[in-house]
C-alpha atoms as a PDB file:
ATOM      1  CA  UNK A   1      -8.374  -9.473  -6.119  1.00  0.00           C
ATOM      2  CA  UNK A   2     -11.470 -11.147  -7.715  1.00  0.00           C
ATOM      3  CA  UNK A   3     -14.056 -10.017  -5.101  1.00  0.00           C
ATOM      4  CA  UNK A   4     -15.456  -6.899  -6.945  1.00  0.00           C
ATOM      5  CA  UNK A   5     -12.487  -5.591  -4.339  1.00  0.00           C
ATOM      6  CA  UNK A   6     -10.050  -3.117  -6.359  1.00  0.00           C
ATOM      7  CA  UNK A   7      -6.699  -2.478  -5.117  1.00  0.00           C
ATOM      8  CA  UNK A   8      -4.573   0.223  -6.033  1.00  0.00           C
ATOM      9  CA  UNK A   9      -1.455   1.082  -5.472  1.00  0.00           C
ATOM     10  CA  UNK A  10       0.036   4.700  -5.409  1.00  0.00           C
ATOM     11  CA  UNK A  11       3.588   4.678  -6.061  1.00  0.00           C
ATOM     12  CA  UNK A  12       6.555   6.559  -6.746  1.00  0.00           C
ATOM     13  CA  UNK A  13       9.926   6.070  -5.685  1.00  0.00           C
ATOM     14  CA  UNK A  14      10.580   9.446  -5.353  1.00  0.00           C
ATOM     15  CA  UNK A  15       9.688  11.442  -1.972  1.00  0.00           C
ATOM     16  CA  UNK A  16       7.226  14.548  -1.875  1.00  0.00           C
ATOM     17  CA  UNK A  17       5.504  13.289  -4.733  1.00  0.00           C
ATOM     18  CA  UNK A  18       2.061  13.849  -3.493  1.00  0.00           C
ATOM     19  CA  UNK A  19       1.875  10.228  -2.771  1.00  0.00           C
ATOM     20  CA  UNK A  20      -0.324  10.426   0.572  1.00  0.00           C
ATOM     21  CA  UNK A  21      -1.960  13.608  -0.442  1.00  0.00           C
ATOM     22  CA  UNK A  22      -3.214  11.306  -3.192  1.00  0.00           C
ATOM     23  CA  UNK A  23      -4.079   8.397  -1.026  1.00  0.00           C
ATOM     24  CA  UNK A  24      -6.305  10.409   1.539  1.00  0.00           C
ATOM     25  CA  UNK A  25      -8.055  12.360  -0.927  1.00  0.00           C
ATOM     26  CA  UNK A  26      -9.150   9.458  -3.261  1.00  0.00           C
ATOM     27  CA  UNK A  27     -10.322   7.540  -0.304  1.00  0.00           C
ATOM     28  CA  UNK A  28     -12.144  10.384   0.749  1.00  0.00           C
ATOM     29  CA  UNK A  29     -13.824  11.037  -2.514  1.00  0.00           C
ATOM     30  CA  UNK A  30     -14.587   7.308  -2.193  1.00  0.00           C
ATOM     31  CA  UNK A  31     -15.942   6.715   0.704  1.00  0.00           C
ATOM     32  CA  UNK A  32     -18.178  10.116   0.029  1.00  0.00           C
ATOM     33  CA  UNK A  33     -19.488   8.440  -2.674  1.00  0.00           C
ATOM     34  CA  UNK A  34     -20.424   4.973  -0.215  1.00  0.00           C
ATOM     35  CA  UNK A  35     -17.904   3.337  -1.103  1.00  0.00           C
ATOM     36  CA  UNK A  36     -16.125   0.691   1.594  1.00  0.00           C
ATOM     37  CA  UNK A  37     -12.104   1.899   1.870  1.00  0.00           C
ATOM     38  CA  UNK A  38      -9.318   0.473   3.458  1.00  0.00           C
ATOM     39  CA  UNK A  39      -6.254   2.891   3.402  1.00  0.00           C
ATOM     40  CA  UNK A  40      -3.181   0.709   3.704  1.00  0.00           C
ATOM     41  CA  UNK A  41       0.173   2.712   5.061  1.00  0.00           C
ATOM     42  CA  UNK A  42       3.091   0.898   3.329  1.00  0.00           C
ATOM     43  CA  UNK A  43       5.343   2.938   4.204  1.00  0.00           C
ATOM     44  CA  UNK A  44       7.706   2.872   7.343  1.00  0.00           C
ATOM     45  CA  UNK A  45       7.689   6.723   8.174  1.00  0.00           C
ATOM     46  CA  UNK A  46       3.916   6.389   8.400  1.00  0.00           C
ATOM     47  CA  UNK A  47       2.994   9.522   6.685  1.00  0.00           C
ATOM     48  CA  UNK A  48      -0.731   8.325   6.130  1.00  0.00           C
ATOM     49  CA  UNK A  49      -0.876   7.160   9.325  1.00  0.00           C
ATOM     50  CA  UNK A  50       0.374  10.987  10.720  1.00  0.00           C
ATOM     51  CA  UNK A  51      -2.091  12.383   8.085  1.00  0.00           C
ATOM     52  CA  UNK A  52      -5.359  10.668   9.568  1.00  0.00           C
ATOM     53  CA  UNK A  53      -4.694  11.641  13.126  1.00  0.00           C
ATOM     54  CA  UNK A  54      -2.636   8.727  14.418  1.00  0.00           C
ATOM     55  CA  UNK A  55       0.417  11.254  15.454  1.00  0.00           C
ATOM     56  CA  UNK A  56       2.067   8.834  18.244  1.00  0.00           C
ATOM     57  CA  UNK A  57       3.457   5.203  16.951  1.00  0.00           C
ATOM     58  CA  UNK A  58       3.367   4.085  20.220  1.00  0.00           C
ATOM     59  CA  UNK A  59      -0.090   4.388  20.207  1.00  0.00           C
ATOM     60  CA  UNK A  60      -0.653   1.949  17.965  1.00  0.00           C
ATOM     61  CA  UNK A  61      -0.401  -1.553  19.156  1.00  0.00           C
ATOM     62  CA  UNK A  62      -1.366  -3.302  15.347  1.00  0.00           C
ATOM     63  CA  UNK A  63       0.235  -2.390  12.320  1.00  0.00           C
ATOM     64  CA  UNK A  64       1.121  -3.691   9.010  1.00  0.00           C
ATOM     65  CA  UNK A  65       4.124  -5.115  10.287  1.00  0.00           C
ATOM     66  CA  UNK A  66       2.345  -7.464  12.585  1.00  0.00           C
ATOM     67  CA  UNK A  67       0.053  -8.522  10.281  1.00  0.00           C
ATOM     68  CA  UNK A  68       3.331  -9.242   7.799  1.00  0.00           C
ATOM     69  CA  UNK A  69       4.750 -11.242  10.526  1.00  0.00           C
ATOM     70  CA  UNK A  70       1.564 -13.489  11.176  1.00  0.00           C
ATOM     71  CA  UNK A  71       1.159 -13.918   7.372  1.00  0.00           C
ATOM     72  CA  UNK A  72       4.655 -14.875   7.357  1.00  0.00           C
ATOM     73  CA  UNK A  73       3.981 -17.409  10.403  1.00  0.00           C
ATOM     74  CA  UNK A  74       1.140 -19.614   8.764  1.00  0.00           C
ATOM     75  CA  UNK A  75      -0.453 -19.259  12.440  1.00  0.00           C
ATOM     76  CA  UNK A  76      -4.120 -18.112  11.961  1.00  0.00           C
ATOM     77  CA  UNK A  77      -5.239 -14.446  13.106  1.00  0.00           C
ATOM     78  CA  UNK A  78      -7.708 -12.246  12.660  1.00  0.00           C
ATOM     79  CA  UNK A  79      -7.120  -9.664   9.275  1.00  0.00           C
ATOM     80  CA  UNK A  80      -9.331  -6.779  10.766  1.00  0.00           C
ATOM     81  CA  UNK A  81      -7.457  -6.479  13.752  1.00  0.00           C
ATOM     82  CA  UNK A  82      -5.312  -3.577  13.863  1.00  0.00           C
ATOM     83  CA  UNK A  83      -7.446  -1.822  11.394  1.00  0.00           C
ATOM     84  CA  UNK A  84      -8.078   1.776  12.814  1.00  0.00           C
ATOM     85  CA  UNK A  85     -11.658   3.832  11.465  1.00  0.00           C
ATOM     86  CA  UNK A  86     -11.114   7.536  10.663  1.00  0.00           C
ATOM     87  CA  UNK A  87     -14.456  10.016  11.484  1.00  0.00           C
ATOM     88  CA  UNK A  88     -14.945   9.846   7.394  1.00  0.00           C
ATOM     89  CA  UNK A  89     -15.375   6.723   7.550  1.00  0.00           C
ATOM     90  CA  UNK A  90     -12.017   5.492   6.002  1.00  0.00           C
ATOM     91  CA  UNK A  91     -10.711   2.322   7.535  1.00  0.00           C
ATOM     92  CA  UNK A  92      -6.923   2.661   8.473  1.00  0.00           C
ATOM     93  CA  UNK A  93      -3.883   0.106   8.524  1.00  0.00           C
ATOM     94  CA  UNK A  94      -1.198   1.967   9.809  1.00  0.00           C
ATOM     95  CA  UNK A  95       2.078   1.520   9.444  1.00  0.00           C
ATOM     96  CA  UNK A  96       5.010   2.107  12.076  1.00  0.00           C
ATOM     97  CA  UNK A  97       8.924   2.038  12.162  1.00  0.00           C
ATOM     98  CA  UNK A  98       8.890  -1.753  12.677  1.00  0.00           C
ATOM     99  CA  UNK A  99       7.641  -2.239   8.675  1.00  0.00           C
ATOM    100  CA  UNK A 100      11.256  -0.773   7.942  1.00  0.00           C
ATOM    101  CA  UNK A 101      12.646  -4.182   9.430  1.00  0.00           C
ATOM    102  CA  UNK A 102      10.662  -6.076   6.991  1.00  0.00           C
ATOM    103  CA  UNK A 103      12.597  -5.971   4.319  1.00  0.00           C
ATOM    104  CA  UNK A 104      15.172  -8.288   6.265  1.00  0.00           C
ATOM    105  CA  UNK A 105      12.101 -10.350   7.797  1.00  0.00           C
ATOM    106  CA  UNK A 106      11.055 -11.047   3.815  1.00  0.00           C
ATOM    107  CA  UNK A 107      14.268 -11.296   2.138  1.00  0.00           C
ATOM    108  CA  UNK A 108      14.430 -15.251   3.016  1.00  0.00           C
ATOM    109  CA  UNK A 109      10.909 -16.481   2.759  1.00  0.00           C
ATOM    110  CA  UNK A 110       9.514 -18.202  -0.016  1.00  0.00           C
ATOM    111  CA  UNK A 111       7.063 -16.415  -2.175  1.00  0.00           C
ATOM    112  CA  UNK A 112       8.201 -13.149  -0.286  1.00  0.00           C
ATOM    113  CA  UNK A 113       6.779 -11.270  -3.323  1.00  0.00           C
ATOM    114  CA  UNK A 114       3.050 -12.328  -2.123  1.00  0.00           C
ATOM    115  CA  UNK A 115       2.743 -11.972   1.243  1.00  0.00           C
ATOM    116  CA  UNK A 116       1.027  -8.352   1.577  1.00  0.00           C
ATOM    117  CA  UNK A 117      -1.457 -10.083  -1.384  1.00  0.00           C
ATOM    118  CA  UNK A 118      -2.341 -13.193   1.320  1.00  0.00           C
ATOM    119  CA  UNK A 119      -3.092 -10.631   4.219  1.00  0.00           C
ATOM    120  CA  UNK A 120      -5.082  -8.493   1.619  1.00  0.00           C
ATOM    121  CA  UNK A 121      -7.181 -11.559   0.364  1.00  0.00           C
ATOM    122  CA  UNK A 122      -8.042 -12.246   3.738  1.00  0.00           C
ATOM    123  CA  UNK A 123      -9.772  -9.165   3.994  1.00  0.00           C
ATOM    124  CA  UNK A 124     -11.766  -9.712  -0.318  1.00  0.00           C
ATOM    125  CA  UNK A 125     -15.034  -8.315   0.107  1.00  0.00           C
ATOM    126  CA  UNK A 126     -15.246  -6.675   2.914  1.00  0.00           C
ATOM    127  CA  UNK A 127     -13.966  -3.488   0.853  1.00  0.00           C
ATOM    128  CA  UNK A 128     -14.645  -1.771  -2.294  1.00  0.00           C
ATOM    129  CA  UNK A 129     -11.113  -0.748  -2.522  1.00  0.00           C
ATOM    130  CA  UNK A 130      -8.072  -0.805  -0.787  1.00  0.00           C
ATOM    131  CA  UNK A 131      -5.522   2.006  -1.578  1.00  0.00           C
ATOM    132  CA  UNK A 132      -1.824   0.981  -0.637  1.00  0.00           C
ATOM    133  CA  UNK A 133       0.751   4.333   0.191  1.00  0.00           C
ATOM    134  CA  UNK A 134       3.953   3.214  -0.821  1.00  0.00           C
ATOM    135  CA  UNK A 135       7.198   3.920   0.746  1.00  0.00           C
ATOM    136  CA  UNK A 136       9.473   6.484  -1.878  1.00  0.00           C
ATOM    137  CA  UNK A 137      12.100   3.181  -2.600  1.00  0.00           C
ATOM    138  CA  UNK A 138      10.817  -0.001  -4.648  1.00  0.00           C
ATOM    139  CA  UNK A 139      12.301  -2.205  -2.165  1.00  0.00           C
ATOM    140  CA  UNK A 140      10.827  -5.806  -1.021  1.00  0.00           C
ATOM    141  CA  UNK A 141       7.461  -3.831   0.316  1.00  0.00           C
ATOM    142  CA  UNK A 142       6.668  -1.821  -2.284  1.00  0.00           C
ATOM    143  CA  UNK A 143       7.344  -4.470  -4.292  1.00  0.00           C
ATOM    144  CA  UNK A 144       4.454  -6.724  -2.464  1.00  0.00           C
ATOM    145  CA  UNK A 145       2.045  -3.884  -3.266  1.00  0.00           C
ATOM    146  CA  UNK A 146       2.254  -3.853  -6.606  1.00  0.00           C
ATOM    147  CA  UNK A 147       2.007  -7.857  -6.723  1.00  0.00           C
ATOM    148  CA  UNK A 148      -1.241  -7.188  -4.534  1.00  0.00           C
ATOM    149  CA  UNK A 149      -2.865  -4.348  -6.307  1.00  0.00           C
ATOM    150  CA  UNK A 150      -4.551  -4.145  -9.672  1.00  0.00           C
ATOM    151  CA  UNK A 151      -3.309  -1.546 -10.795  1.00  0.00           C
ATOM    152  CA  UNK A 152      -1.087   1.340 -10.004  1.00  0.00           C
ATOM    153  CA  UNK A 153      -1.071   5.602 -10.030  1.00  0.00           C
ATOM    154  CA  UNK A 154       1.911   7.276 -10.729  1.00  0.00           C
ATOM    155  CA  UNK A 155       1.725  11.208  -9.183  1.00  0.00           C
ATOM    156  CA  UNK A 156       5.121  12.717 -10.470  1.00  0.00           C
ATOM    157  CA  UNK A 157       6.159  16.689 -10.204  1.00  0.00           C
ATOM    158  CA  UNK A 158       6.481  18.691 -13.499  1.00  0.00           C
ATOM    159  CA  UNK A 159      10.131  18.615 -13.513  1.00  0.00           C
ATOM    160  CA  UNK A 160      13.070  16.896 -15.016  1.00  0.00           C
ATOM    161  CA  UNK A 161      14.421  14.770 -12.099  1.00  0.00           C
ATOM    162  CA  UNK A 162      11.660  13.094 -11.062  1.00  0.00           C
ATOM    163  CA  UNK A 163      10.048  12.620 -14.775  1.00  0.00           C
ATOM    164  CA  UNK A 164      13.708  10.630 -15.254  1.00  0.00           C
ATOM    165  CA  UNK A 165      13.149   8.497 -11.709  1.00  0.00           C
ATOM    166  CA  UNK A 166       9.934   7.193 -12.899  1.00  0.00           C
ATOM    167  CA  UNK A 167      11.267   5.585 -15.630  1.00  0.00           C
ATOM    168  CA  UNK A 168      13.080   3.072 -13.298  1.00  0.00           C
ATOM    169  CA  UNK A 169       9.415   2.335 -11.657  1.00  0.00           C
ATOM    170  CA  UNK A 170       8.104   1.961 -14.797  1.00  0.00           C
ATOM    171  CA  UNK A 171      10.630  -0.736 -15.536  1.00  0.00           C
ATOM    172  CA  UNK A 172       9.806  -2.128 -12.254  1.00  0.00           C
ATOM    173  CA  UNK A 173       5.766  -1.991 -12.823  1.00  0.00           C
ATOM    174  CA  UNK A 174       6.904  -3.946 -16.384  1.00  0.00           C
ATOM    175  CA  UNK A 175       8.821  -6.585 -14.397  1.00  0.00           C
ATOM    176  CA  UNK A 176       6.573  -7.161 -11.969  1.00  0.00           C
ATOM    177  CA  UNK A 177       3.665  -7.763 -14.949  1.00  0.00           C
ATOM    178  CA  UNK A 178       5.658 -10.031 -16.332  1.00  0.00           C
ATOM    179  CA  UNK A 179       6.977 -12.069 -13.151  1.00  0.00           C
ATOM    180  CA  UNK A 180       4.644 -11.613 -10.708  1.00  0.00           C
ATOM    181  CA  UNK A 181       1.378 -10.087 -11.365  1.00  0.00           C
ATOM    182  CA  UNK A 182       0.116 -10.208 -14.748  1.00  0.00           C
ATOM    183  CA  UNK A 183      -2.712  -8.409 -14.400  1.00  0.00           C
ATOM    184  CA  UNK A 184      -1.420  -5.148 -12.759  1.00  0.00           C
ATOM    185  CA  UNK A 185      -2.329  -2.322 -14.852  1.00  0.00           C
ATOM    186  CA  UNK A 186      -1.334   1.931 -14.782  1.00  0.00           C
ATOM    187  CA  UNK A 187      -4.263   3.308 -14.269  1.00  0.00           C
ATOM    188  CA  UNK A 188      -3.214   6.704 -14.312  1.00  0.00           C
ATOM    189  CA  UNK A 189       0.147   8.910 -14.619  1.00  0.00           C
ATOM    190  CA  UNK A 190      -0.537  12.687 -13.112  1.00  0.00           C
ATOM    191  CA  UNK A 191       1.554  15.439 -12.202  1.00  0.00           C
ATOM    192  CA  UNK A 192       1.246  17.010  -8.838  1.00  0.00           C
END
């Protein structure tokens, strides 16, 4: 995004990571510092979602999904519907089961790679960042994220197994510099 908007993505394809943990507590710090956030839940069990207080799904009427699906559509809508607002003053798009069905939604559409960026450019300027949770798989959604984002963190535990996993996200973080999103950049690899 060229807005003086920064999005990052925090990624790992590994569970347990520390993802989320991450992604709440960098907002936080940013936002304490008066910074605008958006907090995007990319991830179809919704564990950012759970972690700022949203607890029931069915609760939540707008999620990422949706907004997928009308990005998807062409039809216009409104990009700041949906969005939920935690007491610290995080903004919130939350993510429910339905974003697991997206893969299949994507798989056939044309630019499929880009259609998290288009609902994220809707929203250029109105944030200082935007911090994207992603799912522990690099499928088609955490794929969109890193096309969206400018740059990525890696959190990865001190041990042997998941050191060796990130080496396929690396290669996919290469890839998708190279295919999709030349500007995407690591900003940081850190062990949780």
């Amino acid at each position: 995004m060229n807005s003086g908007t920064k999005t990052i993505a925090i990624c790992n394809e590994k569970g347990g990571v520390g993802k989320t943990t991450t992604t709440v507590t960098l907002g936080a710090t940013l936002t304490a510092r008066g910074y605008r956030v958006l907090l995007v839940d990319a991830d179809p069990q919704g564990s950012l979602t759970d972690a700022l207080g949203w607890k029931n799904q069915n609760d939540i009427m707008v999620s990422l999904s949706g907004k997928l699906q009308e990005e998807v559509s062409g039809v216009e809508y409104d990009p700041k519907e949906g969005i939920l607002h935690t007491p610290e003053g995080m903004d919130l798009m939350p993510a429910t089961l339905e974003l697991a069905g997206m893969e299949r939604l994507l798989i056939n559409e044309m630019s499929r790679e880009f259609i998290l960026k288009g609902y994220l450019e809707r929203l250029e300027g109105q944030y200082d960042y935007i911090l994207i949770d992603c799912s522990p798989s690099l499928g088609l959604i955490t794929l969109n994220a890193l096309t969206a984002s400018d740059s990525v963190l890696i959190p990865v535990q001190a041990q042997y197994l998941p050191a060796k996993g990130m080496v396929q996200l690396l290669t996919t973080v290469a890839r998708t510099r190279q295919r999709l999103n030349r500007n995407l950049k690591i900003d940081g690899i850190f062990l949780t």
